[in-house]
N, C-alpha and C. Protein backbone atom coordinates (compact mmCIF):
# COMPACT_ATOMS: atom_id res chain seq x y z
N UNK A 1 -4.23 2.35 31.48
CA UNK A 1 -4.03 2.51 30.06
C UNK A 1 -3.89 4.00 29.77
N UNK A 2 -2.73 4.32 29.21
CA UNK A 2 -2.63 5.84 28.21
C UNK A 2 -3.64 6.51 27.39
N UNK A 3 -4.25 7.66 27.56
CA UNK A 3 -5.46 8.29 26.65
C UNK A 3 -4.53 9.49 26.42
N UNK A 4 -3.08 9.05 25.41
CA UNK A 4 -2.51 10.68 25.28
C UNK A 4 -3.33 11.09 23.33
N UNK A 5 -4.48 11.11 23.41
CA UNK A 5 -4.96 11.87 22.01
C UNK A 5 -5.25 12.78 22.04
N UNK A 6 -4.80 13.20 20.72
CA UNK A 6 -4.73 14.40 20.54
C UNK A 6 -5.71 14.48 19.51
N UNK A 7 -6.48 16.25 19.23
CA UNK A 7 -7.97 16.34 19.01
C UNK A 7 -7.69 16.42 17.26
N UNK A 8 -7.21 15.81 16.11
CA UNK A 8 -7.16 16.42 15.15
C UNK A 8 -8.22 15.31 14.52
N UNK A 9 -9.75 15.90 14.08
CA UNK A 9 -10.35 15.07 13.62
C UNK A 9 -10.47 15.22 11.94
N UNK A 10 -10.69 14.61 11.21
CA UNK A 10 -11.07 14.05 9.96
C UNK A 10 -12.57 14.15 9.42
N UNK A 11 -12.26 13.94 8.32
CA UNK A 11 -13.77 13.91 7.37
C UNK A 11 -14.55 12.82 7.28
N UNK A 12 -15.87 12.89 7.57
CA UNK A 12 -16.48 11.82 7.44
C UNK A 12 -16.17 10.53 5.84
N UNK A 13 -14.82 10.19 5.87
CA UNK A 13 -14.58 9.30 4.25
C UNK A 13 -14.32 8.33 4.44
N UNK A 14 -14.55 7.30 4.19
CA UNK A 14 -14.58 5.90 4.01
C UNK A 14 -13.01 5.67 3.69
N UNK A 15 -11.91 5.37 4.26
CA UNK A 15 -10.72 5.47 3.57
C UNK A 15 -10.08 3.90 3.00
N UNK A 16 -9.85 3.84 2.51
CA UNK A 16 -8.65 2.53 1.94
C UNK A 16 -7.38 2.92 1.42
N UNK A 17 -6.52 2.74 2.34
CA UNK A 17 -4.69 3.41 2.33
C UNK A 17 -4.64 2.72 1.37
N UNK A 18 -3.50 3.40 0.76
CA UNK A 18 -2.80 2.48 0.07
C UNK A 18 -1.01 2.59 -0.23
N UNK A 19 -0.56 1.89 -0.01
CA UNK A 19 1.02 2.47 -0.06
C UNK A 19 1.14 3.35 1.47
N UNK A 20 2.36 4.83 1.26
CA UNK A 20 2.23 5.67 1.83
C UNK A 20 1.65 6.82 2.32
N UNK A 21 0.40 6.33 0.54
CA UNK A 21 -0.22 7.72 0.98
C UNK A 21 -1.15 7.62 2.35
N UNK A 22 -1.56 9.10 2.65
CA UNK A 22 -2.60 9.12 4.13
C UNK A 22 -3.54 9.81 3.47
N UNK A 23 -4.50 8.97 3.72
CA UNK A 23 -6.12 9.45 3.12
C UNK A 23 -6.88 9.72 4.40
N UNK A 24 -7.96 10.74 4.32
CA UNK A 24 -8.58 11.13 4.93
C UNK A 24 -8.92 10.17 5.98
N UNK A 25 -9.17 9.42 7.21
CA UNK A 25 -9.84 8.06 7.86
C UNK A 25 -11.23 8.69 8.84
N UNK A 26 -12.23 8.20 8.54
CA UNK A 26 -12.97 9.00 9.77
C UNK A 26 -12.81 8.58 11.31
N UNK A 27 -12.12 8.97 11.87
CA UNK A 27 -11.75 9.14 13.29
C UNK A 27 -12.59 10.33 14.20
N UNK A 28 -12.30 9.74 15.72
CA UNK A 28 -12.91 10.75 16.23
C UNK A 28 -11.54 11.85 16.42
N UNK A 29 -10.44 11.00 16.60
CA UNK A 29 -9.44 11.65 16.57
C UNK A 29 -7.57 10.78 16.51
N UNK A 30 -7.04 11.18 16.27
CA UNK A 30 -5.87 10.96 16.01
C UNK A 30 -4.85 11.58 16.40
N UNK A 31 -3.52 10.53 16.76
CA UNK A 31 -2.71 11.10 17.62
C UNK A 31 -1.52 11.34 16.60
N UNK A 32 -0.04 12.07 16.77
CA UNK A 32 0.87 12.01 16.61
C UNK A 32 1.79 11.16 15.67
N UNK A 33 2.32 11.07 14.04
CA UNK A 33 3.49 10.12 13.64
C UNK A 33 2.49 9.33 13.39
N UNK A 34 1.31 8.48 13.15
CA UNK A 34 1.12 7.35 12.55
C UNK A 34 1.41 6.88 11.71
N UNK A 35 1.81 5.78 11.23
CA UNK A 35 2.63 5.33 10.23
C UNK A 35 1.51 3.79 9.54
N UNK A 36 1.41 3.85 8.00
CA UNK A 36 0.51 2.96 7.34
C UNK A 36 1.32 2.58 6.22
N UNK A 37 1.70 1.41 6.41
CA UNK A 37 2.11 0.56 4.94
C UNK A 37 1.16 -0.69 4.10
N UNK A 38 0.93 -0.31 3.18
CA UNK A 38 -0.02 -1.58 2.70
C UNK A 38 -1.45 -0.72 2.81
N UNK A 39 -2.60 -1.89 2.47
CA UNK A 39 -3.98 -1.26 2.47
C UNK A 39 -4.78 -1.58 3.51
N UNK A 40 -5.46 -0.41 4.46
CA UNK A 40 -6.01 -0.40 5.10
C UNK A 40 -7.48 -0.12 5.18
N UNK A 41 -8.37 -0.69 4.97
CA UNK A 41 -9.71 -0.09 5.10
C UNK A 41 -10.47 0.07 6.62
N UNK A 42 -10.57 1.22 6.41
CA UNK A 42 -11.25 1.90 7.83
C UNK A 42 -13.13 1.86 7.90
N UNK A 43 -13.87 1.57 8.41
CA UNK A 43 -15.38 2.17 8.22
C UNK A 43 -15.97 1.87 9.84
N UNK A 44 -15.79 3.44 10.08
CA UNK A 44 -16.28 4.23 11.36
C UNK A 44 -17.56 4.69 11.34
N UNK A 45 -19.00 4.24 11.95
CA UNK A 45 -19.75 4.84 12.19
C UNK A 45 -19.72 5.11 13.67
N UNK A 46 -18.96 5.05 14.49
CA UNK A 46 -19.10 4.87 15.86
C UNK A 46 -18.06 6.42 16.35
N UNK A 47 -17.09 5.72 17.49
CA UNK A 47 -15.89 5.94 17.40
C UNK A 47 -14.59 5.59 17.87
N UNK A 48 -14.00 6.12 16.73
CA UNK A 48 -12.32 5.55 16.73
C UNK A 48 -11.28 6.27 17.03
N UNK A 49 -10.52 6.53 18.34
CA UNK A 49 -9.09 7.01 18.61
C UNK A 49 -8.18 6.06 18.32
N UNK A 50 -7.45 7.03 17.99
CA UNK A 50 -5.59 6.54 17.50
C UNK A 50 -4.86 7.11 18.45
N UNK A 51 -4.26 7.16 19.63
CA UNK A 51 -3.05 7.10 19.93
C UNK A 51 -1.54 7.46 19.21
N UNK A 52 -0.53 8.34 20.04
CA UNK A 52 0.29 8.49 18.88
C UNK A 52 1.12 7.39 18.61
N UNK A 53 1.96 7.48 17.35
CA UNK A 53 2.89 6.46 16.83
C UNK A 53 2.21 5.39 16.88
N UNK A 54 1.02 4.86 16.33
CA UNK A 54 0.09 3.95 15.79
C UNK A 54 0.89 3.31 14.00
N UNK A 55 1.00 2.00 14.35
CA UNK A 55 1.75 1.74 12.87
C UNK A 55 0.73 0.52 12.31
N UNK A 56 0.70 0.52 11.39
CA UNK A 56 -0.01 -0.74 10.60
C UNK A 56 0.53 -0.87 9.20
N UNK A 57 1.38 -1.94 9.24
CA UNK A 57 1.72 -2.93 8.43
C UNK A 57 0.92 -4.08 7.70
N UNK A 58 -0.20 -3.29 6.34
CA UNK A 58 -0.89 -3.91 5.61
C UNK A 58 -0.63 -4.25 4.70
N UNK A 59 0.66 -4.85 4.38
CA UNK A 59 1.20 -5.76 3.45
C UNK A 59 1.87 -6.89 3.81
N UNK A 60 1.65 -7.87 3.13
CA UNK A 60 1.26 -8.39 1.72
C UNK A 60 -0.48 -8.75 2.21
N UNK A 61 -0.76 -8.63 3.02
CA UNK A 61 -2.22 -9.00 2.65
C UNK A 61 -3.02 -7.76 3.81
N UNK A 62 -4.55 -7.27 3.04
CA UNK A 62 -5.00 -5.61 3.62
C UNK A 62 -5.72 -6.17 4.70
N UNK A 63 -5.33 -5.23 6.20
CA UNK A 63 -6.39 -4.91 6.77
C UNK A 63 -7.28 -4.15 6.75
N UNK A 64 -8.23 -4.84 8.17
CA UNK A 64 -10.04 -4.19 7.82
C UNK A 64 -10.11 -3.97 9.32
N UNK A 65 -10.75 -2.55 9.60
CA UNK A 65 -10.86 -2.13 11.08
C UNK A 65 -12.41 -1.65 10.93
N UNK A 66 -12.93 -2.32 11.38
CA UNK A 66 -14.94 -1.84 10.96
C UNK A 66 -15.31 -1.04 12.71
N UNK A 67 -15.60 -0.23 12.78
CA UNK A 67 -16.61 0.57 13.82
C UNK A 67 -18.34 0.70 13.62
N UNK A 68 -18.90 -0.23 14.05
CA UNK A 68 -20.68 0.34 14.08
C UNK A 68 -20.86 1.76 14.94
N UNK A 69 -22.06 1.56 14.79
CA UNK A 69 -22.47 2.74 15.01
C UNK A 69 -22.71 2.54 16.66
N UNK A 70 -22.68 3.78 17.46
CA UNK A 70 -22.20 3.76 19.06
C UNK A 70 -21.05 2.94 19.69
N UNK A 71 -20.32 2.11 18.85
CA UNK A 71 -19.26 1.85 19.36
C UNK A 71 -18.07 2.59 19.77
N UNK A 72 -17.47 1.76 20.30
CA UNK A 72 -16.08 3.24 20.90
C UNK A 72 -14.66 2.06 20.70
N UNK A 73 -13.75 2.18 19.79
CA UNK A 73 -12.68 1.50 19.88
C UNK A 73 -11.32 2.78 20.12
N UNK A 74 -10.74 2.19 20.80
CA UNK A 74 -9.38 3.17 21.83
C UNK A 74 -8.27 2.46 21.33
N UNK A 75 -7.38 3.20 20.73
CA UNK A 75 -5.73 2.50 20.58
C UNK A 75 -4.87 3.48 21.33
N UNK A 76 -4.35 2.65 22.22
CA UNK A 76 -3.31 3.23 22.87
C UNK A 76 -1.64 4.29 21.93
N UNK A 77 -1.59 4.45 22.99
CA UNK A 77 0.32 5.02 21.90
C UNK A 77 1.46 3.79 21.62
N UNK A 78 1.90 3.90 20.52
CA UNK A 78 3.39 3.01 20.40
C UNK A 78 2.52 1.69 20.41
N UNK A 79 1.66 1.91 19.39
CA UNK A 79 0.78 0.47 18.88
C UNK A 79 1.02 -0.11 17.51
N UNK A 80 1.63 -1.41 17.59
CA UNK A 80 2.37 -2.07 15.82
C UNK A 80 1.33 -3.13 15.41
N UNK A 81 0.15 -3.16 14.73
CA UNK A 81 -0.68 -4.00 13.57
C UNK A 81 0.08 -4.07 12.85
N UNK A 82 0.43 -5.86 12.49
CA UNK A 82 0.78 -6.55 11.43
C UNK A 82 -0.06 -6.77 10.22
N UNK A 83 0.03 -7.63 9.30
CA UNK A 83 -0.89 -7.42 8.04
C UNK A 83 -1.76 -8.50 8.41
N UNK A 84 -3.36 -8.65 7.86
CA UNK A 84 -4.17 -9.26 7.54
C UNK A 84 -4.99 -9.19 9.13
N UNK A 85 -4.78 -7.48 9.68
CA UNK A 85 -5.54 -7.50 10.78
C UNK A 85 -7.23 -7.15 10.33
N UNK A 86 -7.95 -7.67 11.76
CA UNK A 86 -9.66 -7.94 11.37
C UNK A 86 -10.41 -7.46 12.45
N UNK A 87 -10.24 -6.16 12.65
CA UNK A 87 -11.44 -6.23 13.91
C UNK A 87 -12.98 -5.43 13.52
N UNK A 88 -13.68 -5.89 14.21
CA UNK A 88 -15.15 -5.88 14.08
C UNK A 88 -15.40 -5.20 15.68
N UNK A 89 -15.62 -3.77 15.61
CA UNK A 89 -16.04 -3.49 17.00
C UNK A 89 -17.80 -3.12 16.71
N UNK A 90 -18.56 -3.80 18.15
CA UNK A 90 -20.21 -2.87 17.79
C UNK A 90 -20.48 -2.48 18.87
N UNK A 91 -19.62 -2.89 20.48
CA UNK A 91 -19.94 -2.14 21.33
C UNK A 91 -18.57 -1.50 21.76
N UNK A 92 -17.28 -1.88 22.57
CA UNK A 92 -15.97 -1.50 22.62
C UNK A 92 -14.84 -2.20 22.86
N UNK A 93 -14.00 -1.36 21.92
CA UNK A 93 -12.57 -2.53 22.19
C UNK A 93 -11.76 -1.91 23.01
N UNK A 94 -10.94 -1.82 23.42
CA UNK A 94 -10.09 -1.04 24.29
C UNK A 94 -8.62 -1.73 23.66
N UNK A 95 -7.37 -1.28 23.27
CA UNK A 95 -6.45 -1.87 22.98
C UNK A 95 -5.25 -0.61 23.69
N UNK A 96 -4.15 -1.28 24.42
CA UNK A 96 -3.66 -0.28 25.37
C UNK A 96 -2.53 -0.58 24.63
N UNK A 97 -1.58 0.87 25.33
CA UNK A 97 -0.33 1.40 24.72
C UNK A 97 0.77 0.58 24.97
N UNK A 98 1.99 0.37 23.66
CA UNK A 98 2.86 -0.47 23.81
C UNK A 98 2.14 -1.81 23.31
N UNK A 99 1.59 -1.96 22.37
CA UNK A 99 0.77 -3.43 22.33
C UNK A 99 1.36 -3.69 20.79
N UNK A 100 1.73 -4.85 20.61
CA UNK A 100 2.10 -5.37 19.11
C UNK A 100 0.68 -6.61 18.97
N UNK A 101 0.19 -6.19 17.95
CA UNK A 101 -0.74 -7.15 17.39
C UNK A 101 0.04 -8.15 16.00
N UNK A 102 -0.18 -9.39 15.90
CA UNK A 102 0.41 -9.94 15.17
C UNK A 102 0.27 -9.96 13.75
N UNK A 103 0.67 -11.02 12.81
CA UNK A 103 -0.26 -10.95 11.42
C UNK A 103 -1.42 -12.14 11.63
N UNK A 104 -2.41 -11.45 11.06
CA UNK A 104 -3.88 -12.37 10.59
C UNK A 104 -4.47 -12.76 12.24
N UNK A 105 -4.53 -11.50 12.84
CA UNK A 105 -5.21 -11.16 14.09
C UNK A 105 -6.66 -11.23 13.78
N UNK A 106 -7.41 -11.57 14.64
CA UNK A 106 -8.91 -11.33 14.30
C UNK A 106 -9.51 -10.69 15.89
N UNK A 107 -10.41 -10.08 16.15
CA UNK A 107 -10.59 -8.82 17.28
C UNK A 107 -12.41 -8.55 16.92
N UNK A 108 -13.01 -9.54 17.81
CA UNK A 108 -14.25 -8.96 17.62
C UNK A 108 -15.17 -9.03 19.12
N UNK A 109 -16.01 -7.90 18.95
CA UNK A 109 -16.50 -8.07 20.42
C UNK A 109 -17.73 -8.83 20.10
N UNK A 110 -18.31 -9.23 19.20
CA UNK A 110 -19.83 -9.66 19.19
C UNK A 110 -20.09 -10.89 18.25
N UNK A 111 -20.96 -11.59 18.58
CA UNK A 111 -20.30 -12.95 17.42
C UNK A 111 -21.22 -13.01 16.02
N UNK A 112 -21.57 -11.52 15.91
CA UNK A 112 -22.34 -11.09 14.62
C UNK A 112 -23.56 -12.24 14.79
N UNK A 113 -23.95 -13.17 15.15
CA UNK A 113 -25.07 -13.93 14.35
C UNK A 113 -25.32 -14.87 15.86
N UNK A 114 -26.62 -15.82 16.36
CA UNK A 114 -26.81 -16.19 17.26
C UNK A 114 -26.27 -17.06 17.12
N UNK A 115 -26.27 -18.35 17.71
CA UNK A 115 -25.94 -19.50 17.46
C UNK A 115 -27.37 -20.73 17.59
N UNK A 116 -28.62 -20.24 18.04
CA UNK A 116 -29.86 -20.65 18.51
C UNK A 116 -30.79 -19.63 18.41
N UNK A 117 -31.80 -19.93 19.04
CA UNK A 117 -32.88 -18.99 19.00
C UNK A 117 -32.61 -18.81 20.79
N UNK A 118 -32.02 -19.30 21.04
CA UNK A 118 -31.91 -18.61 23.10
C UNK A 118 -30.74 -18.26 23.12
N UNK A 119 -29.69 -17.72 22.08
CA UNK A 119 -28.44 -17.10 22.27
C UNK A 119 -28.76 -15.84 22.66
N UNK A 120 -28.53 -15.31 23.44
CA UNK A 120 -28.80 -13.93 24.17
C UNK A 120 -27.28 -12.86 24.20
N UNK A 121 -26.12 -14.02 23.46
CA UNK A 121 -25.14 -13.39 24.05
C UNK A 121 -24.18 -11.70 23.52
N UNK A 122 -25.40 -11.16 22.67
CA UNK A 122 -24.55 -9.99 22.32
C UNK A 122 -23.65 -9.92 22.28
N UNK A 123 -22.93 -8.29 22.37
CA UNK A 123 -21.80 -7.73 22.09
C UNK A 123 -21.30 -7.83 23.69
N UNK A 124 -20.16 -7.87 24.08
CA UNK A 124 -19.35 -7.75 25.20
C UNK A 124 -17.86 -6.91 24.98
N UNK A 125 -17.03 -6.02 26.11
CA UNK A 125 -16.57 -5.43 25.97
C UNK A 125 -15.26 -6.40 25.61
N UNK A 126 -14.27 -5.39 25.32
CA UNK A 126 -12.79 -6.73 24.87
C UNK A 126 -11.40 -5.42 25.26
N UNK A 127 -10.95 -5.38 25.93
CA UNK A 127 -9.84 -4.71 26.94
C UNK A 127 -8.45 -5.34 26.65
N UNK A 128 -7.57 -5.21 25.64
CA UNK A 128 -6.39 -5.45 25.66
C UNK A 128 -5.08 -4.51 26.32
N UNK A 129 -4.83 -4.88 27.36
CA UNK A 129 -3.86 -3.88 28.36
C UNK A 129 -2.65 -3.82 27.95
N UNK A 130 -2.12 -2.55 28.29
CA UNK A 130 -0.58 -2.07 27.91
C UNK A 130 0.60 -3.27 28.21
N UNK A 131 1.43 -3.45 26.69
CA UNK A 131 2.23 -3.69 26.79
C UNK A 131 1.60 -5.24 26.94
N UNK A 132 1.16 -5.75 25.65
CA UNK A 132 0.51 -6.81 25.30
C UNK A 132 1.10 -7.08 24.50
N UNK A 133 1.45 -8.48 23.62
CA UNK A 133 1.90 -9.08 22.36
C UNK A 133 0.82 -10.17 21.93
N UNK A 134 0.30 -10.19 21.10
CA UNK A 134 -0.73 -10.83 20.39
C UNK A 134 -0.34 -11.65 19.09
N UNK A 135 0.11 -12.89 19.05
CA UNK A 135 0.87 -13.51 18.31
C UNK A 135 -0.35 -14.08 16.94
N UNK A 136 0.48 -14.29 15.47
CA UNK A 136 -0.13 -14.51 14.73
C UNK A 136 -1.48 -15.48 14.67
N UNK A 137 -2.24 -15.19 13.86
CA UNK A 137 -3.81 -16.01 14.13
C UNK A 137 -4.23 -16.72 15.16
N UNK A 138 -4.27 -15.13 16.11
CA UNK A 138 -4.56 -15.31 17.50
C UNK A 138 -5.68 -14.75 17.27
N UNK A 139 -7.48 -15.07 17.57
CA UNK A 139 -8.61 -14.89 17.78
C UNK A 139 -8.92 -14.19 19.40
N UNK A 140 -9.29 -13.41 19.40
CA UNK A 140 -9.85 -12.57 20.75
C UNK A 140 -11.20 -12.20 20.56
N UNK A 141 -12.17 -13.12 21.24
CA UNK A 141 -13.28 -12.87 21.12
C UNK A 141 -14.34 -12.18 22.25
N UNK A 142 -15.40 -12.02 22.33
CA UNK A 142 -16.16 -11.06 22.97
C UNK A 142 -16.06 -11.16 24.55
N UNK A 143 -16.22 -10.15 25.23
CA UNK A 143 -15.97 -10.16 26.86
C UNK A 143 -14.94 -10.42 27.43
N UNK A 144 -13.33 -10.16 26.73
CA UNK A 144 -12.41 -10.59 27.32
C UNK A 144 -12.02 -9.78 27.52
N UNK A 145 -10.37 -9.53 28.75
CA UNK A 145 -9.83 -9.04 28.82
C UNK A 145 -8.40 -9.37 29.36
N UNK A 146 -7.36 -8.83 28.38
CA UNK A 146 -5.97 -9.53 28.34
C UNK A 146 -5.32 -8.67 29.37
N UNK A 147 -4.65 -9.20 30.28
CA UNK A 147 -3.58 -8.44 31.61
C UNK A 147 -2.52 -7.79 30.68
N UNK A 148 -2.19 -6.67 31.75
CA UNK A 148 -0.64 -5.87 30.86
C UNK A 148 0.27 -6.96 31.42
N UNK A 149 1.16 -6.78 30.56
CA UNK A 149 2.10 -7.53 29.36
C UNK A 149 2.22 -9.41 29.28
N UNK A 150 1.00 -9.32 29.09
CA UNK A 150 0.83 -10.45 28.91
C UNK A 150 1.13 -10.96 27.17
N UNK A 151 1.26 -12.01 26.79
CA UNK A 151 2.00 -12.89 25.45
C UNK A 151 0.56 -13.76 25.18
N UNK A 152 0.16 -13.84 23.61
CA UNK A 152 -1.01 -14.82 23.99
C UNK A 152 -0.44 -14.85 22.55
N UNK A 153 0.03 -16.50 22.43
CA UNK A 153 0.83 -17.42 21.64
C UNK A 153 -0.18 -17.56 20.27
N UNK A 154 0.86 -17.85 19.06
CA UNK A 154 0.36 -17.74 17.61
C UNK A 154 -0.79 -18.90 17.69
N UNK A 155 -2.22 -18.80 17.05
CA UNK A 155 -3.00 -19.14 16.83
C UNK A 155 -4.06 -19.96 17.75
N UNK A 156 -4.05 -19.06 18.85
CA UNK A 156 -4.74 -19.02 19.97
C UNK A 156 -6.01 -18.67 19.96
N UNK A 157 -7.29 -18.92 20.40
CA UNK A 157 -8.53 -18.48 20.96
C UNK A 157 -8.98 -18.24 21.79
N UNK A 158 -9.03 -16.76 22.41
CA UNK A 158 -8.74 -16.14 23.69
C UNK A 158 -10.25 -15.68 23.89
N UNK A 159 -10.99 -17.09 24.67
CA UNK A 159 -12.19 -17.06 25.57
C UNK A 159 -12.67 -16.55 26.34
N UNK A 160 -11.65 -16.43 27.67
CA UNK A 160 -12.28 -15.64 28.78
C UNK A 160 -10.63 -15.10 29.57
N UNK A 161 -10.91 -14.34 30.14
CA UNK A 161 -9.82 -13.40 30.72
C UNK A 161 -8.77 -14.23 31.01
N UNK A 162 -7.23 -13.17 30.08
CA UNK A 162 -6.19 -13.70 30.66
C UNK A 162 -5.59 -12.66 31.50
N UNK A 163 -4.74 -13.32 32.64
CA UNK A 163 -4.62 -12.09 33.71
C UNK A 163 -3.35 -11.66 33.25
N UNK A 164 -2.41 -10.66 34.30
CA UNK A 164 -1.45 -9.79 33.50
C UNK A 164 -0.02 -10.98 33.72
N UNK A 165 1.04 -10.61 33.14
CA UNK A 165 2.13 -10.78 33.14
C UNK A 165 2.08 -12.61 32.87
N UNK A 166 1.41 -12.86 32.04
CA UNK A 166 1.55 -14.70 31.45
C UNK A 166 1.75 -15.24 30.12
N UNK A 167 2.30 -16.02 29.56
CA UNK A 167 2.10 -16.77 28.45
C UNK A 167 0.93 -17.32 28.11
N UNK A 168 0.10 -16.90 27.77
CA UNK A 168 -0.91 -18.01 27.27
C UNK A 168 -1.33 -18.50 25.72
N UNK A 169 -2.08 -19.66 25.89
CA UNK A 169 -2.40 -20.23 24.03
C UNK A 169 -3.30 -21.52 24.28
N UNK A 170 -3.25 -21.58 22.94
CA UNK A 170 -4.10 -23.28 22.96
C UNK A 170 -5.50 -22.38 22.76
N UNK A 171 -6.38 -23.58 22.48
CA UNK A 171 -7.81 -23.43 21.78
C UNK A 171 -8.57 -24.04 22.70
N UNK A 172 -9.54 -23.45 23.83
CA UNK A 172 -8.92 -22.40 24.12
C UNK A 172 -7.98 -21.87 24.62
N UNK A 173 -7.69 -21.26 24.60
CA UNK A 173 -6.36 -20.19 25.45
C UNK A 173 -6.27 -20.07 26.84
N UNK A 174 -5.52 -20.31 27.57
CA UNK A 174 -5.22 -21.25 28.75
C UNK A 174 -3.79 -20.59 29.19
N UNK A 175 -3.51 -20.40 30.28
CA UNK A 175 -2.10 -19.71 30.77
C UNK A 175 -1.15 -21.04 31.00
N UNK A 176 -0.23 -21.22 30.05
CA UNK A 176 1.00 -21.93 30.26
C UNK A 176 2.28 -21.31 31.34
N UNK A 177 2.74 -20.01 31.50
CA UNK A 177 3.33 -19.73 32.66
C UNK A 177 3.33 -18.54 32.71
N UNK A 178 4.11 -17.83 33.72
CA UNK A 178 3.99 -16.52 34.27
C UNK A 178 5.35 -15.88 33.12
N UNK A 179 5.42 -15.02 33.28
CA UNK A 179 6.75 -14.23 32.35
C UNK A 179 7.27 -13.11 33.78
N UNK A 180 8.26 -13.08 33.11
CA UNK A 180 9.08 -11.96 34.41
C UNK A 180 9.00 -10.74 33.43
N UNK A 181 7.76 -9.70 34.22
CA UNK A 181 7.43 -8.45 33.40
C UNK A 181 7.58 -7.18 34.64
N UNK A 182 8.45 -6.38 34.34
CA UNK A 182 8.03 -5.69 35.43
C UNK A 182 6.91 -4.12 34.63
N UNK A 183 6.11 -3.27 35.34
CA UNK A 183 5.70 -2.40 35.05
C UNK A 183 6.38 -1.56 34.06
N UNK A 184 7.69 -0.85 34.17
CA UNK A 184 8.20 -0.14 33.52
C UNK A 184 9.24 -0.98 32.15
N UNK A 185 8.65 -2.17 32.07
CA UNK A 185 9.69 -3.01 31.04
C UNK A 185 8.46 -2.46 29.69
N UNK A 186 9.00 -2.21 28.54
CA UNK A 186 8.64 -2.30 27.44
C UNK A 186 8.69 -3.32 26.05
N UNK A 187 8.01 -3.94 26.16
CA UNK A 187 8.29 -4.49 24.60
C UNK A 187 8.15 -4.22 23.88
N UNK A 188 9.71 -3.99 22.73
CA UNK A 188 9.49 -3.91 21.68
C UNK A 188 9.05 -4.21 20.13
N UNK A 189 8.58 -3.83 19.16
CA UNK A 189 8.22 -4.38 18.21
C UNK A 189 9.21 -4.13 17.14
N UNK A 190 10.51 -4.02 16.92
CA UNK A 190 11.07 -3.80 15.86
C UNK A 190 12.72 -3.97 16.18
C-alpha cells in the first residue's frame, strides 16, 4: 500500500463541508488536490491521513468519518467516497490507493456494543488493499481484510478475509470468481 502524505496538518476543528467550500478537518495530515462535494462531517480524536487526490462525493445524502481516540485510519492516493459513506474507526482502518468506495458504504472496525456478557470481541483491524471497488451498501466489518483489486458486490457483508484479485458478495460475503487483475491495471472511478 502507498504512504505518499504529505505533512500539511490542520486545526484541531470539528469540520462539516459543505458544498465546495474546505473547512479546516482535523487531520494528522493531508495529501495533495482533495476534492469534497456535498457534506462531510469529520470527528478525529485519533488519527487521520489523506492521501493525495482523495475525493468524496457527499451528495445527495452527508457523510460521517468518526476517529476515536488512539485510532489510526490511512487513505491511500486516488481514493473516490461516494455519498452516504459511514465509517467508525476505534482501533485501525487501513484503506489503500486506487480504491473506489461506493454509495451508503458502512466501515467499522468494532461492533460498538457486546452482543452478551462473554462477547470479548473488541475492536479488530480492517485493511482494504490497493485498487479495491466496494460496491453500494456493502458492510465491512471488524478484522477483515480485502485483497488488492478485489470487487466486493452491492450490498454485501464482508465477514472475514477476502483474498486479492476476486468478485465477492452475498450475506455473508463469499468469493463468486476470480477477475483477471494484473498488478499494474488500475481501476477507474470516473
Amino acid at each position: 500500500m502507498s504512504t505518499g502524505y504529505s505533512q500539511i496538518s490542520f486545526g484541531k476543528l470539528l469540520a462539516v463541508l459543505k458544498g465546495a467550500a474546505i473547512l479546516p478537518i482535523k487531520t494528522s495530515s493531508v495529501g495533495r488536490l482533495g476534492r469534497i462535494s456535498g457534506k462531510l462531517s469529520v470527528k478525529n480524536k485519533g488519527r487521520f491521513f489523506l492521501g493525495k487526490n482523495v475525493s468524496f462525493q457527499a451528495k445527495p445524502f452527508p457523510s460521517s468519518i468518526t476517529v476515536e481516540k488512539h485510532a489510526e485510519l490511512f487513505v491511500g492516493d486516488n481514493v473516490f467516497f461516494n455519498y452516504g459513506l459511514d465509517i467508525g474507526c476505534t482501533k485501525s482502518i487501513q484503506i489503500g490507493s486506487n480504491t473506489i468506495i461506493g454509495p451508503m458504504v458502512n466501515i467499522i472496525d468494532t461492533n460498538f456494543h457486546p452482543v452478551d456478557m462473554e462477547d470479548r470481541s473488541g475492536s479488530k483491524d480492517i485493511v482494504i488493499s490497493d485498487n479495491v471497488w466496494i460496491g453500494r451498501g456493502a458492510v465491512i466489518l471488524p478484522g477483515v481484510t480485502i485483497g488488492q483489486g478485489s470487487v466486493i458486490a452491492a450490498g454485501s457483508i464482508v465477514t472475514r478475509d477476502i483474498p486479492a484479485n476476486v468478485l465477492a458478495g452475498g450475506t455473508p460475503a463469499k468469493v463468486i470468481r476470480e477477475l483477471q487483475v494484473t498488478n499494474e491495471w488500475i481501476r477507474r472511478y470516473n
